[in-house]
C-alpha atoms as a PDB file:
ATOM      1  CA  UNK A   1      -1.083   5.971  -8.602  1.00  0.00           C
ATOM      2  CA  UNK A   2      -3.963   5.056 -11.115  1.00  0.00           C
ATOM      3  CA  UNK A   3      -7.215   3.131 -10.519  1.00  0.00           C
ATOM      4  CA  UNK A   4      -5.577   0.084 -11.372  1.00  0.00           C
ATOM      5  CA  UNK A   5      -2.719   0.194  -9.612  1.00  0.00           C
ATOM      6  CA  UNK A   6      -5.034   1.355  -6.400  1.00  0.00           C
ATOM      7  CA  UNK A   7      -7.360  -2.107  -7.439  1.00  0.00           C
ATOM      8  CA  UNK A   8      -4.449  -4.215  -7.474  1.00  0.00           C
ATOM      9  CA  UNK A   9      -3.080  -3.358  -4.318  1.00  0.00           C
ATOM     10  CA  UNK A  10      -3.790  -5.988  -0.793  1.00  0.00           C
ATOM     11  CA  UNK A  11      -6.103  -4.917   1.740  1.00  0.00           C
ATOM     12  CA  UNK A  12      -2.992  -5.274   4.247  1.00  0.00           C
ATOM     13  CA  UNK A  13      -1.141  -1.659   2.275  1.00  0.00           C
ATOM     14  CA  UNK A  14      -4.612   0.719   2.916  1.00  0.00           C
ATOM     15  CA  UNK A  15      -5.867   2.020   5.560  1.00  0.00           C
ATOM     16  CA  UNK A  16      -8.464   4.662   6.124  1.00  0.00           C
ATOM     17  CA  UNK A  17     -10.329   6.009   3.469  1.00  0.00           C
ATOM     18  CA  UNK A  18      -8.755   4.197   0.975  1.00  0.00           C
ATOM     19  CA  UNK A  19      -9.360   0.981   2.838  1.00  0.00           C
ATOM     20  CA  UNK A  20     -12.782   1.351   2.182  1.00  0.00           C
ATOM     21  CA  UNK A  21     -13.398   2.280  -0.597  1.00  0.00           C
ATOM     22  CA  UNK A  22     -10.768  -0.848  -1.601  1.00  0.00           C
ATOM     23  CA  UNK A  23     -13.474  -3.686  -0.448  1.00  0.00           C
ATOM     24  CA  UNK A  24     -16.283  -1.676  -1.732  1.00  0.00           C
ATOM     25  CA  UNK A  25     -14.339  -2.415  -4.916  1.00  0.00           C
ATOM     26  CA  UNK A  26     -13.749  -5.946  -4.395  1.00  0.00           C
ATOM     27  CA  UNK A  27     -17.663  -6.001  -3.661  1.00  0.00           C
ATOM     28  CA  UNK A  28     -17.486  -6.387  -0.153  1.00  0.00           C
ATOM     29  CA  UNK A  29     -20.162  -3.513   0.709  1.00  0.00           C
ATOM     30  CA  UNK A  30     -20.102  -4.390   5.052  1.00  0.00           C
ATOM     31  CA  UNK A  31     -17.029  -4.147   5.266  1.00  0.00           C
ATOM     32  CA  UNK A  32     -15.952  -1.121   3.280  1.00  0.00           C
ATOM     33  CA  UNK A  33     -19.052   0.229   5.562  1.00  0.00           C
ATOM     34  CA  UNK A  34     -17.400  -1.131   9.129  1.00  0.00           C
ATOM     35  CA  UNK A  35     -14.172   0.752   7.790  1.00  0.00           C
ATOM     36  CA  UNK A  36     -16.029   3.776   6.764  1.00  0.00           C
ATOM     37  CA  UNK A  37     -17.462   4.082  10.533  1.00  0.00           C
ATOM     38  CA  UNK A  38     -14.736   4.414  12.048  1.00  0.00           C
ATOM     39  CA  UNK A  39     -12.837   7.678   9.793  1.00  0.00           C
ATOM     40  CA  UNK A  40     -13.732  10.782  11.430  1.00  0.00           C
ATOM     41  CA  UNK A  41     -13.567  13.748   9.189  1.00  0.00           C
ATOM     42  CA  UNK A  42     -14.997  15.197   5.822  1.00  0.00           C
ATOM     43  CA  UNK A  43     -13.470  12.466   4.107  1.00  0.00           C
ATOM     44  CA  UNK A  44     -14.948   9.338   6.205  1.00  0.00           C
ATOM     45  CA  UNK A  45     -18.080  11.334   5.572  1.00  0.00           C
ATOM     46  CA  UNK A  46     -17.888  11.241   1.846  1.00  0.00           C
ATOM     47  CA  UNK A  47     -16.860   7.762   1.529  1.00  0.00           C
ATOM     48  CA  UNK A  48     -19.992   6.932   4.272  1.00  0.00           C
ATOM     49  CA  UNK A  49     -22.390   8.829   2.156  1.00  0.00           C
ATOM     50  CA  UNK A  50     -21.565   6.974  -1.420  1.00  0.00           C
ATOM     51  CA  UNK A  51     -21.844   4.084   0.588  1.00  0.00           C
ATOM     52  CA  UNK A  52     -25.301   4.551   1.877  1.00  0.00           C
ATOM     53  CA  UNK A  53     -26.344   5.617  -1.823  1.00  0.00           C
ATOM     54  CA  UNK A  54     -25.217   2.685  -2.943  1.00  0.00           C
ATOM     55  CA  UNK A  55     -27.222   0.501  -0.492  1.00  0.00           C
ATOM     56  CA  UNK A  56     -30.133   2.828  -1.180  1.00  0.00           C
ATOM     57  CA  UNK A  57     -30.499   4.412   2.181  1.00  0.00           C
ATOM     58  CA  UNK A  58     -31.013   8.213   0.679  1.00  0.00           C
ATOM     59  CA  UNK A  59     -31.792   9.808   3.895  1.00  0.00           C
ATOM     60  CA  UNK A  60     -28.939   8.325   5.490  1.00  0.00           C
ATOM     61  CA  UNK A  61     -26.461   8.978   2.674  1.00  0.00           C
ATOM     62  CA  UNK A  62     -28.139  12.575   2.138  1.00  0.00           C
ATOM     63  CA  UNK A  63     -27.026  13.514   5.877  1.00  0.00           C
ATOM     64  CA  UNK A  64     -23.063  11.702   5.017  1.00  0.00           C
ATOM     65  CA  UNK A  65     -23.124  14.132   2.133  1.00  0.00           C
ATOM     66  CA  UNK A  66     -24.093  17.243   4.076  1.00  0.00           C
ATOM     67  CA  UNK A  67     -21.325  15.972   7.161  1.00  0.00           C
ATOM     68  CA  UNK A  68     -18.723  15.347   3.723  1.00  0.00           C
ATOM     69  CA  UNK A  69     -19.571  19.084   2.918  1.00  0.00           C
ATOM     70  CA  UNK A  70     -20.460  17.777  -0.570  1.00  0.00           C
ATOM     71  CA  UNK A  71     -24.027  18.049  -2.667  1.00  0.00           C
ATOM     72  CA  UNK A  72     -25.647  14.922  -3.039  1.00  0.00           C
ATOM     73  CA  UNK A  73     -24.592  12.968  -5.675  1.00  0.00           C
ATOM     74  CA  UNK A  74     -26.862  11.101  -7.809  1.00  0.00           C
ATOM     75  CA  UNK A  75     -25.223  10.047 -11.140  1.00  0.00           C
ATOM     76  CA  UNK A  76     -23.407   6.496 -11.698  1.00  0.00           C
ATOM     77  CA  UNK A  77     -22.255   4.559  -8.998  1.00  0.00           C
ATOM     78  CA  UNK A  78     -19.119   3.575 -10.275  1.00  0.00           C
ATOM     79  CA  UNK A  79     -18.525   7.018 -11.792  1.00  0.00           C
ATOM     80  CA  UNK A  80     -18.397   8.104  -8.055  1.00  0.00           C
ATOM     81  CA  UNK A  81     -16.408   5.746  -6.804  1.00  0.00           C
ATOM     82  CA  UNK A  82     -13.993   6.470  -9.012  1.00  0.00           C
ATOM     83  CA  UNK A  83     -13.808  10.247  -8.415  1.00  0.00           C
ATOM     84  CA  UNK A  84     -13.607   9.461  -4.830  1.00  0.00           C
ATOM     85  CA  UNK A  85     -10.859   7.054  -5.191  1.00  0.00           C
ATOM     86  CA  UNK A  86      -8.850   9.533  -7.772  1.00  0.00           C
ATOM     87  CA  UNK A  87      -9.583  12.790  -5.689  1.00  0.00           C
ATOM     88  CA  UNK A  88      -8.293  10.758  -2.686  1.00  0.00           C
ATOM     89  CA  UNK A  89      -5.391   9.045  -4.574  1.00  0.00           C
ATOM     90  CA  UNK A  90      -4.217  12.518  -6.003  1.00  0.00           C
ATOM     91  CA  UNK A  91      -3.826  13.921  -1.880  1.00  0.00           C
ATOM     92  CA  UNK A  92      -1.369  10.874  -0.988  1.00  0.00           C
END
């Protein structure tokens, strides 16, 4: 599946992960957050961290990162999003 495809798709076919990351893309920050609370694992962690980046909370997303076993990201916004969203996509 590409980014596009993965944009065009309805809340109602994601869950998870992918879920989030979804209504961060339609710009819906709280809720891709609410979503992003409740995935346990390395991958919740990621998408929790990116999130908190993005909102500007750098302590907070700083401890997601270390959870998400990943360094601390701190290049474009979008660029990350996306590399989330294809990394995930490529797994399904």
């Amino acid at each position: 599946m590409t980014i596009a495809e993965f944009r065009a798709m309805r809340a109602d076919e994601l869950s998870g992960v992918l879920l989030a990351l979804w209504w961060d893309g339609q710009g819906d920050w709280d809720r891709a957050h609410e979503v992003a609370q409740e995935i346990p694992g390395t991958d919740g962690a990621w998408v929790h961290a990116y999130l908190h980046r993005k909102e500007g909370d750098l302590g907070n997303a700083s401890y997601w990162y270390s959870q998400a076993g990943r360094p601390v990201a701190s290049g474009d916004l979008a660029d990350e999003w996306q590399a989330i969203v294809s990394e995930i996509l490529t797994r399904r």
